[in-house]
C-alpha atoms as a PDB file:
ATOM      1  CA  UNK A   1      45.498 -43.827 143.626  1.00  0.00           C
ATOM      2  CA  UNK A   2      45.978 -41.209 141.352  1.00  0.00           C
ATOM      3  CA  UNK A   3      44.245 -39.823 138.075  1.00  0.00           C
ATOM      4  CA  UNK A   4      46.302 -41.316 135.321  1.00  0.00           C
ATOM      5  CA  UNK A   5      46.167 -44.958 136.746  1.00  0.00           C
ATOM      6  CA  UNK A   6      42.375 -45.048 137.410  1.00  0.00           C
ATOM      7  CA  UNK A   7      41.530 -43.720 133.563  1.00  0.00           C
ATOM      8  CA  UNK A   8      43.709 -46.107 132.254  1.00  0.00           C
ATOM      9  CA  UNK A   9      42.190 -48.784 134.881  1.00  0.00           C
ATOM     10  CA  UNK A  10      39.063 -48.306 133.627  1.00  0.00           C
ATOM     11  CA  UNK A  11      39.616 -48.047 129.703  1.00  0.00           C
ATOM     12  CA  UNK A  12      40.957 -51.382 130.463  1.00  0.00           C
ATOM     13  CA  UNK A  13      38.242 -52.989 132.196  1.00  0.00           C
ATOM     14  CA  UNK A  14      36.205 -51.596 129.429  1.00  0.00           C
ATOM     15  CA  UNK A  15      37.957 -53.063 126.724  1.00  0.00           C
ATOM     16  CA  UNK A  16      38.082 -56.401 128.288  1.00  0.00           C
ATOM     17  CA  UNK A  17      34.186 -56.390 128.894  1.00  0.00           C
ATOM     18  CA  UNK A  18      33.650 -55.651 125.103  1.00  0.00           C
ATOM     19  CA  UNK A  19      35.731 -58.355 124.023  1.00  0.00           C
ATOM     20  CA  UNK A  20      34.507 -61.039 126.288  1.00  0.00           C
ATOM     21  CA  UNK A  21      30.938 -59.500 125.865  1.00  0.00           C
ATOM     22  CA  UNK A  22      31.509 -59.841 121.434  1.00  0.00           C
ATOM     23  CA  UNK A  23      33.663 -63.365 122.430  1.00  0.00           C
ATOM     24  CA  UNK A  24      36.952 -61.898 120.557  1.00  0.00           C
ATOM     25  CA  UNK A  25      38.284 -63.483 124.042  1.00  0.00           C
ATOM     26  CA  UNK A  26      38.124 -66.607 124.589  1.00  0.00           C
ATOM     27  CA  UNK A  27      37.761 -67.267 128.359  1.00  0.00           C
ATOM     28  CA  UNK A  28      37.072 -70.815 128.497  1.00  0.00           C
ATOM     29  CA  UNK A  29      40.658 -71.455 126.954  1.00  0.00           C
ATOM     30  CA  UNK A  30      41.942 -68.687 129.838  1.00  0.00           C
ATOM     31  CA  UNK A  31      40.520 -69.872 132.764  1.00  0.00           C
ATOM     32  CA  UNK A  32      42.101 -73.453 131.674  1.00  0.00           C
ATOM     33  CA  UNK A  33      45.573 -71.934 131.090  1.00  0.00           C
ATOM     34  CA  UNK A  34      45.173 -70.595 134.571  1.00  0.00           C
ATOM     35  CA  UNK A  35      44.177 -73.398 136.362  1.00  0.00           C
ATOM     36  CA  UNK A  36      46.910 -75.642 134.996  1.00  0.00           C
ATOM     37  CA  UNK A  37      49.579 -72.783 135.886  1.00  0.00           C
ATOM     38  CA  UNK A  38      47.621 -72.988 139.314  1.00  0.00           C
ATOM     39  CA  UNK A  39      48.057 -76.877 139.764  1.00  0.00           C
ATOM     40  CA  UNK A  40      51.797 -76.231 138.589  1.00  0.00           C
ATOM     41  CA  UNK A  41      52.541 -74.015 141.454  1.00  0.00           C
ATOM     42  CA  UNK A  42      50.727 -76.011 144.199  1.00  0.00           C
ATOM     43  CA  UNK A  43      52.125 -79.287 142.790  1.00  0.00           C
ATOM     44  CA  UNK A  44      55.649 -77.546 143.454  1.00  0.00           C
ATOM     45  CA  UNK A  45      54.926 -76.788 147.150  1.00  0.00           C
ATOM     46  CA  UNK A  46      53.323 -80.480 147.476  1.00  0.00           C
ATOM     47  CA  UNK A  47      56.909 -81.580 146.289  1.00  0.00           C
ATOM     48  CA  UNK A  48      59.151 -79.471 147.998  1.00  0.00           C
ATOM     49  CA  UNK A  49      60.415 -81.722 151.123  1.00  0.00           C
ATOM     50  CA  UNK A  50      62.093 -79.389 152.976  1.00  0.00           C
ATOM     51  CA  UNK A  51      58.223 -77.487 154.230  1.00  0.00           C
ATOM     52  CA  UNK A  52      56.249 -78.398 157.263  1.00  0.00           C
ATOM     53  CA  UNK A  53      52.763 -79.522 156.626  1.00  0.00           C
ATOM     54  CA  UNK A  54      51.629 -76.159 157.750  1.00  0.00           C
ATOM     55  CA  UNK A  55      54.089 -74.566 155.552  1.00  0.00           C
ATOM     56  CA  UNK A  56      53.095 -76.142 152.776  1.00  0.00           C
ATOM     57  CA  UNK A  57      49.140 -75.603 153.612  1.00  0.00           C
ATOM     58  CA  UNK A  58      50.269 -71.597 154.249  1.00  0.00           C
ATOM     59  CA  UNK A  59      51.867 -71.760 150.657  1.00  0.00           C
ATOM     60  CA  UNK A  60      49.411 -73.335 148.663  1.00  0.00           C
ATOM     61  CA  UNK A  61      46.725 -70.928 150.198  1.00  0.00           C
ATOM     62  CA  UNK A  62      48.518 -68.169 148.922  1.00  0.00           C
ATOM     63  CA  UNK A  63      48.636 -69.731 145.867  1.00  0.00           C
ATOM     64  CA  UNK A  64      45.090 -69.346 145.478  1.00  0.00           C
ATOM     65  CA  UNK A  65      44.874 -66.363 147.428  1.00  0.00           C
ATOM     66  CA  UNK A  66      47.342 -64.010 144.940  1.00  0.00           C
ATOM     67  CA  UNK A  67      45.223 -65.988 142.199  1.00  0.00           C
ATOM     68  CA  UNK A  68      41.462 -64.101 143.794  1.00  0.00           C
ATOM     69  CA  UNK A  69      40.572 -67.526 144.931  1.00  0.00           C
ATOM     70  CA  UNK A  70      38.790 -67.325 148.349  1.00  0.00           C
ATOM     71  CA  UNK A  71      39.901 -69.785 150.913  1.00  0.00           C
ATOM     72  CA  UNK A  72      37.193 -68.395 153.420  1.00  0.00           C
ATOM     73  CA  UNK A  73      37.769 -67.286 157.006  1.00  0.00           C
ATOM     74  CA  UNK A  74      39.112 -70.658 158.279  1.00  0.00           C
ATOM     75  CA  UNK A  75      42.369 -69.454 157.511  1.00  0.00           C
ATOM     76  CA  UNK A  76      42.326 -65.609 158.459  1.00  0.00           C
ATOM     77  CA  UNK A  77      44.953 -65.531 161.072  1.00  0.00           C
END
């Protein structure tokens, strides 16, 4: 990774803290925006015919996956 990115990683992450920490953020309202956008995405797969059930499973686990959801080891093939 190089210099540039990591400073301006980290100011970031810094700037989030403070405003979560001081509740300029409001997180509850985030993490409800995200887990309707999640259900939107895995309703999609649910609904799209032409996937195998293990298609579909493979889908919505990346769902969760790309979202830092853990699906545990069961599925680490």
């Amino acid at each position: 990774m190089n210099i540039k990115h990591e400073l301006i990683q980290s100011h970031i992450t810094e700037m989030v803290g403070k405003l979560l920490e001081e509740n300029i953020v409001d997180y509850s309202n985030v993490a409800v925006t995200n887990k309707i956008i999640i259900l939107n995405e895995i309703k999609k797969v649910i609904a799209d015919d032409s996937l195998s059930d293990f298609d579909a499973v493979e889908e919505i686990v990346c769902i969760l996956e790309n979202n830092n959801i853990d699906c545990g080891g069961r599925h680490d093939f």
